[in-house]
Protein backbone atom coordinates (compact mmCIF):
# COMPACT_ATOMS: atom_id res chain seq x y z
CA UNK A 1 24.29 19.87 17.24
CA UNK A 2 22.15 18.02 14.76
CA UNK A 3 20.27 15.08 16.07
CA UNK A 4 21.45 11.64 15.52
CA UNK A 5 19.60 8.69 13.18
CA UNK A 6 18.45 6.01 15.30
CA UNK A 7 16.26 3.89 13.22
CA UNK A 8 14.96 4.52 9.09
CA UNK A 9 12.70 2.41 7.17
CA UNK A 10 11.54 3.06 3.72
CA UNK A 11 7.92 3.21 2.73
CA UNK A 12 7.00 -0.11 0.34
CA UNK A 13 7.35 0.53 -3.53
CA UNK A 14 7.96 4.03 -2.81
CA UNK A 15 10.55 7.02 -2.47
CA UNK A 16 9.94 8.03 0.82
CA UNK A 17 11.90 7.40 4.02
CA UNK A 18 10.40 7.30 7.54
CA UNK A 19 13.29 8.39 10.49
CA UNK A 20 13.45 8.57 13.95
CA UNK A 21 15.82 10.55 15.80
CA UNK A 22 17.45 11.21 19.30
CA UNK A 23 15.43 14.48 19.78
CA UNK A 24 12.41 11.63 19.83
CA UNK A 25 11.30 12.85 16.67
CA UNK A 26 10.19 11.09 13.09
CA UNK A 27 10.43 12.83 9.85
CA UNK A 28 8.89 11.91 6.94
CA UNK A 29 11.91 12.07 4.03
CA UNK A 30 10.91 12.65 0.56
CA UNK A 31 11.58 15.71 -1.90
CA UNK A 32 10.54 18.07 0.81
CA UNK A 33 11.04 16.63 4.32
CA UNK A 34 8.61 17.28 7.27
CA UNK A 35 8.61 16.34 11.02
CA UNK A 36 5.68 13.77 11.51
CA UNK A 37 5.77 13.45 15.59
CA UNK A 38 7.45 15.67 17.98
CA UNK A 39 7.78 14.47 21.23
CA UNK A 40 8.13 11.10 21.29
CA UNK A 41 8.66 8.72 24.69
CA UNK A 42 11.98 8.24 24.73
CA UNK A 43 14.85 7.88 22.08
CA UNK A 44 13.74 6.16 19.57
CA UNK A 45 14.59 3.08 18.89
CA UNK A 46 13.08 1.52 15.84
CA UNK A 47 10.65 2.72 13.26
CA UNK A 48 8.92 0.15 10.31
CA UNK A 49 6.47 1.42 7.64
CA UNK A 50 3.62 -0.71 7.24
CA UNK A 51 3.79 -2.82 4.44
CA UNK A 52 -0.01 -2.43 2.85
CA UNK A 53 -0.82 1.03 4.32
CA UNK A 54 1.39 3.63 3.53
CA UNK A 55 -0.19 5.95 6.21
CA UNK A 56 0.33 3.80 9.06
CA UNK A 57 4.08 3.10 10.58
CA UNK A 58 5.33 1.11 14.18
CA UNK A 59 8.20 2.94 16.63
CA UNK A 60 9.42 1.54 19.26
CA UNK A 61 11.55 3.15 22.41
CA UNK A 62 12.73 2.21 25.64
CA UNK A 63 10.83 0.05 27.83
CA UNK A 64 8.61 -3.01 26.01
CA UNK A 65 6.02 -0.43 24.03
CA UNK A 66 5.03 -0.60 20.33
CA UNK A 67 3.53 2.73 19.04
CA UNK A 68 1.53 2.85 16.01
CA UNK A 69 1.31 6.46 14.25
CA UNK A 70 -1.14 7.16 11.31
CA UNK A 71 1.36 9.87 9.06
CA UNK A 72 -1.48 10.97 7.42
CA UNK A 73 -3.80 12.76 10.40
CA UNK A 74 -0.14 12.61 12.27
CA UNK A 75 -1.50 11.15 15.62
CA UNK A 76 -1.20 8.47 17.72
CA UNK A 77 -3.43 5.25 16.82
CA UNK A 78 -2.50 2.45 19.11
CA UNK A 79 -0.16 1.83 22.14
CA UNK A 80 0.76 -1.94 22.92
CA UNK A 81 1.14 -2.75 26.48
């Protein structure tokens, strides 16, 4: 069974489509798709590209975290507590 969408955002002035899904994973979706992050928290619940730097995008999951992800060394930068 595939997983299901839970949040999209699309990258500013661009193409590309940032998605989190119910496997807790976020794909970056442009003419050739690829996974970003595997193993996120929890289900994901939101996901919002940054608005200046394309590299850098917020999720959010269960519980009262903010993540912030850096697509383009496709790590972890920042946890909000």
């Amino acid at each position: 069974r595939p997983p299901a969408i839970r949040s999209l955002d699309a990258r500013p002035g661009s193409d590309i489509f940032v998605i989190g899904t119910s496997r807790c994973e976020l794909w970056e979706v442009d003419s050739e798709p690829s996974m970003l992050v595997a193993g996120h928290v929890a289900d994901l619940a939101a996901v919002d590209a940054h608005p200046r730097s394309p590299e850098l995008f917020m999720t959010a999951a269960e519980g009262e975290r903010a993540y912030l992800w850096d697509a383009s060394e496709r790590r972890l930068r920042g946890v909000t507590e």
